[in-house]
N, C-alpha and C. Protein backbone atom coordinates (compact mmCIF):
# COMPACT_ATOMS: atom_id res chain seq x y z
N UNK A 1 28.73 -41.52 98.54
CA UNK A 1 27.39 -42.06 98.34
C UNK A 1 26.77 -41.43 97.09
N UNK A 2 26.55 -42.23 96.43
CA UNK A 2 25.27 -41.77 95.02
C UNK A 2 23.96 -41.27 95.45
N UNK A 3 23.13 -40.43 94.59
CA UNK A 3 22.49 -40.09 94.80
C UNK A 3 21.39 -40.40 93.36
N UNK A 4 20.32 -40.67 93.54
CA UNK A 4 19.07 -40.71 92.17
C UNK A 4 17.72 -39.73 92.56
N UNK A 5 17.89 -38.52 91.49
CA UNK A 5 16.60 -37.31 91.65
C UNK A 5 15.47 -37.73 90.67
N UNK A 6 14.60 -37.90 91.02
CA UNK A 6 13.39 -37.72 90.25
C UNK A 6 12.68 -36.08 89.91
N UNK A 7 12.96 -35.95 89.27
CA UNK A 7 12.13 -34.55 88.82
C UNK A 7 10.73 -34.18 89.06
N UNK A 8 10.25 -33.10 89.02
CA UNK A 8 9.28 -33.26 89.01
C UNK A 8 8.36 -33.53 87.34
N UNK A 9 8.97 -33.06 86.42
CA UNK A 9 8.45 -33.78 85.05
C UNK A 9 8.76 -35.30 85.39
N UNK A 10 9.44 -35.69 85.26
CA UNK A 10 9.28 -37.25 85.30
C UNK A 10 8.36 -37.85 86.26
N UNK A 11 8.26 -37.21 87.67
CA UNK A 11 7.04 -37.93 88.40
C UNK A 11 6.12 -37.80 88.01
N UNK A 12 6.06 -36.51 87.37
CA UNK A 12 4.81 -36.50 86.59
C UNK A 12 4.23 -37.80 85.89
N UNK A 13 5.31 -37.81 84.89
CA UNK A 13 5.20 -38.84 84.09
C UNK A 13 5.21 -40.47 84.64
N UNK A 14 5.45 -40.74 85.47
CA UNK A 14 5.68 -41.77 86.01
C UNK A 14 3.89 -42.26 86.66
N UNK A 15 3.23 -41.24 87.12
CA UNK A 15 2.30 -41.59 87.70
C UNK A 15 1.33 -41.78 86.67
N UNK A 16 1.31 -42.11 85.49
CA UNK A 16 0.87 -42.08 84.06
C UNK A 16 1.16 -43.52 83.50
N UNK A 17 2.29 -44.43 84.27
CA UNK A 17 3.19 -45.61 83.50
C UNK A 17 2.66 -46.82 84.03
N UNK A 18 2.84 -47.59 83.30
CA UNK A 18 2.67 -49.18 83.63
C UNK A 18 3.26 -49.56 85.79
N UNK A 19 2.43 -49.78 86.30
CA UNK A 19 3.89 -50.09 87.72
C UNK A 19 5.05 -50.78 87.42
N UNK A 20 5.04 -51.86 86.45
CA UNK A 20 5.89 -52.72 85.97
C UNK A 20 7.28 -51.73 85.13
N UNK A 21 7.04 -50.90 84.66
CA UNK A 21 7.84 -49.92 84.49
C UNK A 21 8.37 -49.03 85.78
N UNK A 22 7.47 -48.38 86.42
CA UNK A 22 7.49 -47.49 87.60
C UNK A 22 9.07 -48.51 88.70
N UNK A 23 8.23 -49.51 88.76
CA UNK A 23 9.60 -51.11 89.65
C UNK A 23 10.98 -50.47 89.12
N UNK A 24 11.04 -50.87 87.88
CA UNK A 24 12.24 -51.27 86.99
C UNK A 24 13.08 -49.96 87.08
N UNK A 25 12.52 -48.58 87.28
CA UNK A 25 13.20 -47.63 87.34
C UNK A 25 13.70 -47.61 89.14
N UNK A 26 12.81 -48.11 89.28
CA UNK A 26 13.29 -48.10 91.22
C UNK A 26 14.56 -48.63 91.04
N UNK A 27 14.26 -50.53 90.55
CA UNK A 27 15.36 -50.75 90.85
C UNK A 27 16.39 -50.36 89.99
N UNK A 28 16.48 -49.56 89.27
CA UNK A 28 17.97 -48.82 88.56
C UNK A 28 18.43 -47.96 89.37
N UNK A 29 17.33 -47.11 89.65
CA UNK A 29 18.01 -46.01 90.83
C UNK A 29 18.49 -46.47 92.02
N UNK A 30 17.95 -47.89 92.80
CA UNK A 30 18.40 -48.25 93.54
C UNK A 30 19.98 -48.80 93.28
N UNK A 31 19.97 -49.44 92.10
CA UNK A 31 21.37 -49.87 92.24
C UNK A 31 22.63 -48.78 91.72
N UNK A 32 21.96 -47.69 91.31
CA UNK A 32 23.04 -46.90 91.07
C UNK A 32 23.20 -46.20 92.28
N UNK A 33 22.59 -46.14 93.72
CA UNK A 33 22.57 -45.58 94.27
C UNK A 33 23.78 -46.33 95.47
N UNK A 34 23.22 -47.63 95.10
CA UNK A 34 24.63 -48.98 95.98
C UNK A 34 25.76 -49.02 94.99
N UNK A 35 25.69 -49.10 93.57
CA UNK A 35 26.83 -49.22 93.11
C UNK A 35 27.45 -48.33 92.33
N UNK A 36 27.07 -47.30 92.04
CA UNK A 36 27.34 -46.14 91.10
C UNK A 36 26.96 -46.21 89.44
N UNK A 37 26.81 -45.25 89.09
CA UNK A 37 26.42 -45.20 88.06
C UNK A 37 27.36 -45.71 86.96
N UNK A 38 28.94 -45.73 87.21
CA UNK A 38 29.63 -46.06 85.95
C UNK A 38 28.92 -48.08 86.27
N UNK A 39 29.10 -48.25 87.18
CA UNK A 39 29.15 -50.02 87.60
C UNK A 39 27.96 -50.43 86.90
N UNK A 40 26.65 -49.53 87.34
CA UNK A 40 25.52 -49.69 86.74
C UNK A 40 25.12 -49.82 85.35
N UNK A 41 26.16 -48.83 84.45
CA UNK A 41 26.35 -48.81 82.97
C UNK A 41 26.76 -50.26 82.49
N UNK A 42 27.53 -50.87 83.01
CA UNK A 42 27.91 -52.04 82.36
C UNK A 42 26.94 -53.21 82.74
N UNK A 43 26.17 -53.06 83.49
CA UNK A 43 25.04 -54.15 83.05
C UNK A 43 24.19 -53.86 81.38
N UNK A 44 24.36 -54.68 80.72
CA UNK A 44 23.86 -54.65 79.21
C UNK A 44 22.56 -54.56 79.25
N UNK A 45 21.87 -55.07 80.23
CA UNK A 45 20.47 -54.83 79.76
C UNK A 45 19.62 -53.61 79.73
N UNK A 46 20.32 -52.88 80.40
CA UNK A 46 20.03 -51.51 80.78
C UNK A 46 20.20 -50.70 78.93
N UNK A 47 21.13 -51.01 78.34
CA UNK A 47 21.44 -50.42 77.47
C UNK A 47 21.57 -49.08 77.33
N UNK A 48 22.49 -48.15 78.52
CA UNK A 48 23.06 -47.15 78.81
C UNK A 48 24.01 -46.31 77.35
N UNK A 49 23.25 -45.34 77.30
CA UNK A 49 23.73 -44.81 76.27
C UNK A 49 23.86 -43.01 75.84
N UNK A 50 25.20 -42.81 75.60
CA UNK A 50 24.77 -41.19 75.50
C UNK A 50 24.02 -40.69 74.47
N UNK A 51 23.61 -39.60 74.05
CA UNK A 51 22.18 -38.86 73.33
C UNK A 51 23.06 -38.21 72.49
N UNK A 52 22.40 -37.82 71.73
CA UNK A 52 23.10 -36.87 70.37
C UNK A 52 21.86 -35.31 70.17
N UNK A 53 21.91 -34.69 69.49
CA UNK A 53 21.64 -33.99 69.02
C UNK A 53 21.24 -32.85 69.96
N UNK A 54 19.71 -32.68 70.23
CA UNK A 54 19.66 -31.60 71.09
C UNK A 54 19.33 -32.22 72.46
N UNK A 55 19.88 -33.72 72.72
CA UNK A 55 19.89 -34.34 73.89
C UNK A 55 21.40 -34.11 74.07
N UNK A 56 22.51 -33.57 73.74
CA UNK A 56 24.16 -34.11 73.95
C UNK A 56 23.91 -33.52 75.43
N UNK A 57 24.36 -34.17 76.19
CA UNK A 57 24.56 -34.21 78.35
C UNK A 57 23.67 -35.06 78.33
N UNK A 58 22.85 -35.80 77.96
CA UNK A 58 21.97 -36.16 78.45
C UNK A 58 22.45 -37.93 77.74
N UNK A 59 22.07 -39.12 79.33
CA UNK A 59 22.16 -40.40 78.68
C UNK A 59 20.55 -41.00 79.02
N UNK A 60 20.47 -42.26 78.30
CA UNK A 60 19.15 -42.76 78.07
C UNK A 60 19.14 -44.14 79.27
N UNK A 61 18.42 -44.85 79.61
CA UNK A 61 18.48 -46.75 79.98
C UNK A 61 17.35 -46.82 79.17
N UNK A 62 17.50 -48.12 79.48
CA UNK A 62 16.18 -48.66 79.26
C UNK A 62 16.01 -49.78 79.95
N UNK A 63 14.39 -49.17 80.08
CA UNK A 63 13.13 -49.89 81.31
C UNK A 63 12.44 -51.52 80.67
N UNK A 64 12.21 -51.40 79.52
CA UNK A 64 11.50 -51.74 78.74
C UNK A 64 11.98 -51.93 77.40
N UNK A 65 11.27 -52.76 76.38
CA UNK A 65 11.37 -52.79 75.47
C UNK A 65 10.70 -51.44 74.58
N UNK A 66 10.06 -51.19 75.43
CA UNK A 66 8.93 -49.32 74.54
C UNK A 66 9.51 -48.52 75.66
N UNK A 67 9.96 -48.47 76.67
CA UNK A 67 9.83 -47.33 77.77
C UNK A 67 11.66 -47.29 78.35
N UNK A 68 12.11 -45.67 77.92
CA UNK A 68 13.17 -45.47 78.54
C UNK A 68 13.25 -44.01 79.48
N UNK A 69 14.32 -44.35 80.36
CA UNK A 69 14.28 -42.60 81.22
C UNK A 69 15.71 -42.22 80.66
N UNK A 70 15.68 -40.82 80.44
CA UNK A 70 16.45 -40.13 80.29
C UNK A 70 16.85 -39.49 81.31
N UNK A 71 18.55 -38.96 81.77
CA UNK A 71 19.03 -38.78 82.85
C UNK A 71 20.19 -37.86 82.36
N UNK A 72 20.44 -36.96 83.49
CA UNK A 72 21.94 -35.73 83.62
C UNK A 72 22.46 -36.24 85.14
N UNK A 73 23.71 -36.47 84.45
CA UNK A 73 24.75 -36.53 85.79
C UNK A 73 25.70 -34.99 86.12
N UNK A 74 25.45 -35.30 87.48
CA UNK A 74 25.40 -33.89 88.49
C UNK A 74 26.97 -34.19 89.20
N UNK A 75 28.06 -33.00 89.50
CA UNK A 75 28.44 -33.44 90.26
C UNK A 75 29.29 -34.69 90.33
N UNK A 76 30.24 -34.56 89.52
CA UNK A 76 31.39 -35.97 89.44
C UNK A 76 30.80 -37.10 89.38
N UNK A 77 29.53 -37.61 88.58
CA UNK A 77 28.60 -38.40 89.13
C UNK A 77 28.06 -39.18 90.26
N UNK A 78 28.10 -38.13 91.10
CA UNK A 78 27.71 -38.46 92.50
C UNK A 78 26.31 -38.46 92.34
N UNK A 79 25.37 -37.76 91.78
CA UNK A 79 23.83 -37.30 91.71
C UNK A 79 23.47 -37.48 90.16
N UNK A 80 22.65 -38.52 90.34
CA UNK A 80 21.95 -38.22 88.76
C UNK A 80 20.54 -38.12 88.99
N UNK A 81 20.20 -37.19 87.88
CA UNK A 81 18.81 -36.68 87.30
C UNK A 81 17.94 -37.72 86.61
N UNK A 82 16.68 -38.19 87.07
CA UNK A 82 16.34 -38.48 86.37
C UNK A 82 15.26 -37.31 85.66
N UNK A 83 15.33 -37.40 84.13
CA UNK A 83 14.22 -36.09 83.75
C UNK A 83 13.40 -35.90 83.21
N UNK A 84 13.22 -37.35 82.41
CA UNK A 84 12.35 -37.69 81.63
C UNK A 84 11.75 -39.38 81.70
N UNK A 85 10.52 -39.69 81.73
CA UNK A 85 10.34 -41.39 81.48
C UNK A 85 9.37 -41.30 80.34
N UNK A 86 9.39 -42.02 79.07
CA UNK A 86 8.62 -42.05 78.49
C UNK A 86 8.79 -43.12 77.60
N UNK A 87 8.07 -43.93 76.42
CA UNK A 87 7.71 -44.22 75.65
C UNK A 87 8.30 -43.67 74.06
N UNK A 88 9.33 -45.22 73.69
CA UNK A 88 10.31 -44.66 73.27
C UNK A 88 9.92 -45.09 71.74
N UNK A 89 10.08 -44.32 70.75
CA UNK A 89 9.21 -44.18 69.24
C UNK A 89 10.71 -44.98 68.55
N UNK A 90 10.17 -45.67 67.74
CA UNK A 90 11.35 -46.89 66.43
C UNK A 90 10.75 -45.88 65.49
């Protein structure tokens, strides 16, 4: 069974967000939680992606066209982190 953590920075942040955003992360966590996270990656819209610099462990989705969460997988990816939601700068 998968598992999806909300942090406490990110709830933070979450109680700050559009609900329409707040949904969209439900349902990601929900489906990585039924289908796993690699299964979940290959839906495109999500646009699942690993981080570079002083993000490397860390991958991105996206919620939104402005709003993505950042996440650490725990644990053979059985458990992922979510650790960050925010408002994503072009």
């Amino acid at each position: 069974m998968n598992q999806v953590i909300i942090n406490k920075n990110a709830q933070k942040q979450l109680q700050k967000l559009p609900l329409h955003i707040v949904r969209k992360l439900q349902l990601w966590a929900e489906q990585v939680e039924m289908l796993g996270i690699r299964e979940v990656r290959k839906i495109s819209g999500y646009h699942d992606e690993p981080l570079q610099a002083n993000r490397i462990g860390q991958r991105s989705v996206r919620l939104s066209k402005a709003y993505r969460a950042f996440y650490i997988e725990h644990e053979n990816d059985i458990i992922v982190e979510v650790i960050e939601v925010n408002k994503h700068e072009y």
